[in-house]
C-alpha atoms as a PDB file:
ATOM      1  CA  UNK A   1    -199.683  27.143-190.986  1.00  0.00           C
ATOM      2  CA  UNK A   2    -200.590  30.012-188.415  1.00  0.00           C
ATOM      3  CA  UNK A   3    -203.871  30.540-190.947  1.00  0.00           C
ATOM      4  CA  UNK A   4    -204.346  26.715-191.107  1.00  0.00           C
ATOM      5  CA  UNK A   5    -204.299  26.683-187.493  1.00  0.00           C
ATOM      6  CA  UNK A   6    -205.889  30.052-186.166  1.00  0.00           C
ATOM      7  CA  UNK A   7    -208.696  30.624-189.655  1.00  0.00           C
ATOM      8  CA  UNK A   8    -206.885  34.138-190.265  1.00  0.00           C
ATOM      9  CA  UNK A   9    -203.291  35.288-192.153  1.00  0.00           C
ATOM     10  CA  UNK A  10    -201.317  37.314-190.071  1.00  0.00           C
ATOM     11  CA  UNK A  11    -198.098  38.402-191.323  1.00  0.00           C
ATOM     12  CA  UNK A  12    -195.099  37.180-189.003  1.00  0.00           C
ATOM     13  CA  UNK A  13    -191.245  37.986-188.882  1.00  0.00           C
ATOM     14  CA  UNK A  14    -188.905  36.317-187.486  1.00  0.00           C
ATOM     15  CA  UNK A  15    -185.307  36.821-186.162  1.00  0.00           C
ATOM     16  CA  UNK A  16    -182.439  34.791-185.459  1.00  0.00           C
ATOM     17  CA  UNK A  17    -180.679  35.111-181.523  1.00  0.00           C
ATOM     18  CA  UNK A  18    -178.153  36.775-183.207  1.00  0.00           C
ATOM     19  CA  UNK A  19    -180.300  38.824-185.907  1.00  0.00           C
ATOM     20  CA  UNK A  20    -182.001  40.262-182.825  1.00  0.00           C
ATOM     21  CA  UNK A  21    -179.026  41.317-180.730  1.00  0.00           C
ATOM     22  CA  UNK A  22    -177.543  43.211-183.806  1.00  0.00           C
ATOM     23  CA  UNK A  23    -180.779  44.603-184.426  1.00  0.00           C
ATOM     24  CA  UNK A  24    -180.782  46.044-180.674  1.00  0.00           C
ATOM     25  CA  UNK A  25    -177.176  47.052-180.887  1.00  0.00           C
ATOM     26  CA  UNK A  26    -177.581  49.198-183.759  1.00  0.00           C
ATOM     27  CA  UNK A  27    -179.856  51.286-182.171  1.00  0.00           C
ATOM     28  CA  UNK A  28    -178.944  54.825-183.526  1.00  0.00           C
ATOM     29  CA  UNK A  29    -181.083  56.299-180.839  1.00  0.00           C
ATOM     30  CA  UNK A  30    -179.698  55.306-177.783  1.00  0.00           C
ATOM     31  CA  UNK A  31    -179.131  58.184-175.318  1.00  0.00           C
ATOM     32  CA  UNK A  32    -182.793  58.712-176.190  1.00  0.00           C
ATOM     33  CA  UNK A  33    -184.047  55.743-175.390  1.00  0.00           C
ATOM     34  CA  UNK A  34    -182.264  55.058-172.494  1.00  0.00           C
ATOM     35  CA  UNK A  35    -183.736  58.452-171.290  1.00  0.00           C
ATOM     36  CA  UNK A  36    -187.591  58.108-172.508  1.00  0.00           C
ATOM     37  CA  UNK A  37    -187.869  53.905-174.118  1.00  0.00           C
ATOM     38  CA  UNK A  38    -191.503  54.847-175.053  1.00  0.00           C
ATOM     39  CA  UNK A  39    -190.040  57.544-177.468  1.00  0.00           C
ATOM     40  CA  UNK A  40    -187.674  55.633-179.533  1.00  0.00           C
ATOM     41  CA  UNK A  41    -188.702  52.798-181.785  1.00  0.00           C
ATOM     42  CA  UNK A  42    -188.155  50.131-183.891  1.00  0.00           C
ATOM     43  CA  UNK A  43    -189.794  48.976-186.938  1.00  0.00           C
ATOM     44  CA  UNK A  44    -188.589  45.466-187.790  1.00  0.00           C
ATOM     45  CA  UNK A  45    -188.883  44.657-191.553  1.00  0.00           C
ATOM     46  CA  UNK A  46    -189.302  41.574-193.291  1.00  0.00           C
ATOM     47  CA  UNK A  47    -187.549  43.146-196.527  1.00  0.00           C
ATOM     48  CA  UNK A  48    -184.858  45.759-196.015  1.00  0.00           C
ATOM     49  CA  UNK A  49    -186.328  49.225-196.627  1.00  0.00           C
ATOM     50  CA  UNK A  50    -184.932  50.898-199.688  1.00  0.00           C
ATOM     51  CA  UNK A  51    -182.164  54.010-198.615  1.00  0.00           C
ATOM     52  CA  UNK A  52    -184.974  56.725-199.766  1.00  0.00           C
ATOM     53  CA  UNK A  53    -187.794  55.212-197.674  1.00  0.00           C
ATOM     54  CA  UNK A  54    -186.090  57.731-194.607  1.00  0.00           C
ATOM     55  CA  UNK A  55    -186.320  60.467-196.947  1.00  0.00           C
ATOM     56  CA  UNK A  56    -189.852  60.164-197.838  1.00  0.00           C
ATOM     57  CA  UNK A  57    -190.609  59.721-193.787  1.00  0.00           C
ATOM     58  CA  UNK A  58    -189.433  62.983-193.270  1.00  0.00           C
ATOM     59  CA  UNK A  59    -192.752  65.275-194.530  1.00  0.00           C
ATOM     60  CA  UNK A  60    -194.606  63.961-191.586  1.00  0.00           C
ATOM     61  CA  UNK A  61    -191.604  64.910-189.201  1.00  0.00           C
ATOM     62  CA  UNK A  62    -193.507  68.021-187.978  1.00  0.00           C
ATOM     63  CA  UNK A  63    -192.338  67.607-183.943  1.00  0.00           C
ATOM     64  CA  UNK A  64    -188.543  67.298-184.931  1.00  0.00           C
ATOM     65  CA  UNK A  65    -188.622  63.539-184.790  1.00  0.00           C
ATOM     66  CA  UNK A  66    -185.654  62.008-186.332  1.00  0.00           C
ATOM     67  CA  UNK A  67    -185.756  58.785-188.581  1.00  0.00           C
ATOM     68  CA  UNK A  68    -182.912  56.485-189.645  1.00  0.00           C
ATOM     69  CA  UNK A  69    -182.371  52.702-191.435  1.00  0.00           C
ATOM     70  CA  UNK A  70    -179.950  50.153-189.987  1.00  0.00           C
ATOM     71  CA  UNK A  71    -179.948  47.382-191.733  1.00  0.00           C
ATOM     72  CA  UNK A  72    -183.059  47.715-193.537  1.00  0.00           C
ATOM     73  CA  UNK A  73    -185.068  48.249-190.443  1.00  0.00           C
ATOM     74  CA  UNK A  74    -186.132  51.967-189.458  1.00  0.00           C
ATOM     75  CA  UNK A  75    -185.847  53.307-186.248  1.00  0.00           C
ATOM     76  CA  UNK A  76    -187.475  56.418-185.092  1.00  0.00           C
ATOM     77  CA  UNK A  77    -187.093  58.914-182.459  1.00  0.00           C
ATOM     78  CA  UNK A  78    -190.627  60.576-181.532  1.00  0.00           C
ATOM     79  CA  UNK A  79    -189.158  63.098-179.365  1.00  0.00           C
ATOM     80  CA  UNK A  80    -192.472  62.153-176.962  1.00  0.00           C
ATOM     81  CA  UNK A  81    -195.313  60.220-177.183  1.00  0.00           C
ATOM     82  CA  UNK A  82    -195.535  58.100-180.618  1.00  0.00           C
ATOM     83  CA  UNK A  83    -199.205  58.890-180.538  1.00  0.00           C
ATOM     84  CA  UNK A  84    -199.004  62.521-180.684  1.00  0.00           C
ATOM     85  CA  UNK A  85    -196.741  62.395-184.123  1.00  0.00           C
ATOM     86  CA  UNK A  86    -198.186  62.368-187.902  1.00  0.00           C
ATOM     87  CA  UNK A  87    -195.676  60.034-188.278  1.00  0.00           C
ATOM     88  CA  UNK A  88    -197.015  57.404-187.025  1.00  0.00           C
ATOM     89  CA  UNK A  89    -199.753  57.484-189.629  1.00  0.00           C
ATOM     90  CA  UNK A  90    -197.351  56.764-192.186  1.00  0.00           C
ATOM     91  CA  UNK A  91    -195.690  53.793-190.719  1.00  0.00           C
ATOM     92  CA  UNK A  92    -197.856  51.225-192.543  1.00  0.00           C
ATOM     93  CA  UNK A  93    -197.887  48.204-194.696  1.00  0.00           C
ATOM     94  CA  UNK A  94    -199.091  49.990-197.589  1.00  0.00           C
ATOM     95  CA  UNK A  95    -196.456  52.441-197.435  1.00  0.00           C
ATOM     96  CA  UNK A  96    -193.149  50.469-196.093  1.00  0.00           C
ATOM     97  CA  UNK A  97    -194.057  47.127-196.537  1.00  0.00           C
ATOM     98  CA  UNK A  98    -194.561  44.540-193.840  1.00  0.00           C
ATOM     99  CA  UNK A  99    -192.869  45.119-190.266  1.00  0.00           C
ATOM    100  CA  UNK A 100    -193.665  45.324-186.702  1.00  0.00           C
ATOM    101  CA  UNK A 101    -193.259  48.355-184.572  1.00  0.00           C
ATOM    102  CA  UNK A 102    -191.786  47.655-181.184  1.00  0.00           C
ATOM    103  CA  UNK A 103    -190.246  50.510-178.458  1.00  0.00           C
ATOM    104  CA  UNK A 104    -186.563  50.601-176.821  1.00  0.00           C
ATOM    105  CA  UNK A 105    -188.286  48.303-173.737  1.00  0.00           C
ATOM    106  CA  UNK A 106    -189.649  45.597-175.961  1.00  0.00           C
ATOM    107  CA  UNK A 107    -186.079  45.278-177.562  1.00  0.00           C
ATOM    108  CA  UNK A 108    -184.229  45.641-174.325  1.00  0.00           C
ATOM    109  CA  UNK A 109    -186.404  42.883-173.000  1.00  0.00           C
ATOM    110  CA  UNK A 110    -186.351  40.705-175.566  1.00  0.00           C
ATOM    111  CA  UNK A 111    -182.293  41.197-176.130  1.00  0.00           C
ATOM    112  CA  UNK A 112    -182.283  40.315-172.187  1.00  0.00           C
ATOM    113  CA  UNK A 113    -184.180  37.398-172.889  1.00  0.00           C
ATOM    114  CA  UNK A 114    -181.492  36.168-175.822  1.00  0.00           C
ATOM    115  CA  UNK A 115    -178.727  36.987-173.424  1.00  0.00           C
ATOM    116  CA  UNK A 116    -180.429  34.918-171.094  1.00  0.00           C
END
């Protein structure tokens, strides 16, 4: 439909009310993200990432960055700015699968905007 509509696939995910408040509530980076939202992220899956997918993640931890899946989703702790971190180079399609990368504020303000 979005092809049909806009003349180009784009691959979209989406989340329940519900799906998206446990999604922000299992945020194993907190404390982090609460102190720096720009260095703690999200990416939202459409399939659950496999257990060993955080395993794999962890060669391109060269800053001390810290990785972990809830739910099939990965969340990351840059420790700083996501663009200064090899890791980000490895967050893609190719590797994980489809998802969307979003940081702490995006989820806050979306969760805020479930909560209503």
């Amino acid at each position: 439909m979005f092809a049909a509509t806009f003349g180009r696939h784009v691959d979209i995910i989406a989340r329940t009310a519900e799906g998206w408040l446990k999604l922000a509530d299992g945020n194993p980076f907190l404390a982090e993200g609460e102190k720096d939202p720009a260095s703690v992220h999200v990416r939202v899956m459409r399939l659950p990432l496999v257990p060993d997918a955080r395993e794999k993640l962890h060669r391109y931890c060269s800053r001390g960055e810290r990785v972990s899946i809830v739910d099939g989703d990965l969340w990351v702790d840059f420790g700083g700015k996501a663009s200064d971190s090899k890791l980000g180079g490895a967050l893609t399609t190719q590797r994980l699968g489809v998802g969307t990368l979003r940081n702490w504020n995006t989820v806050k303000g979306l969760r805020a905007m479930v909560v209503g």
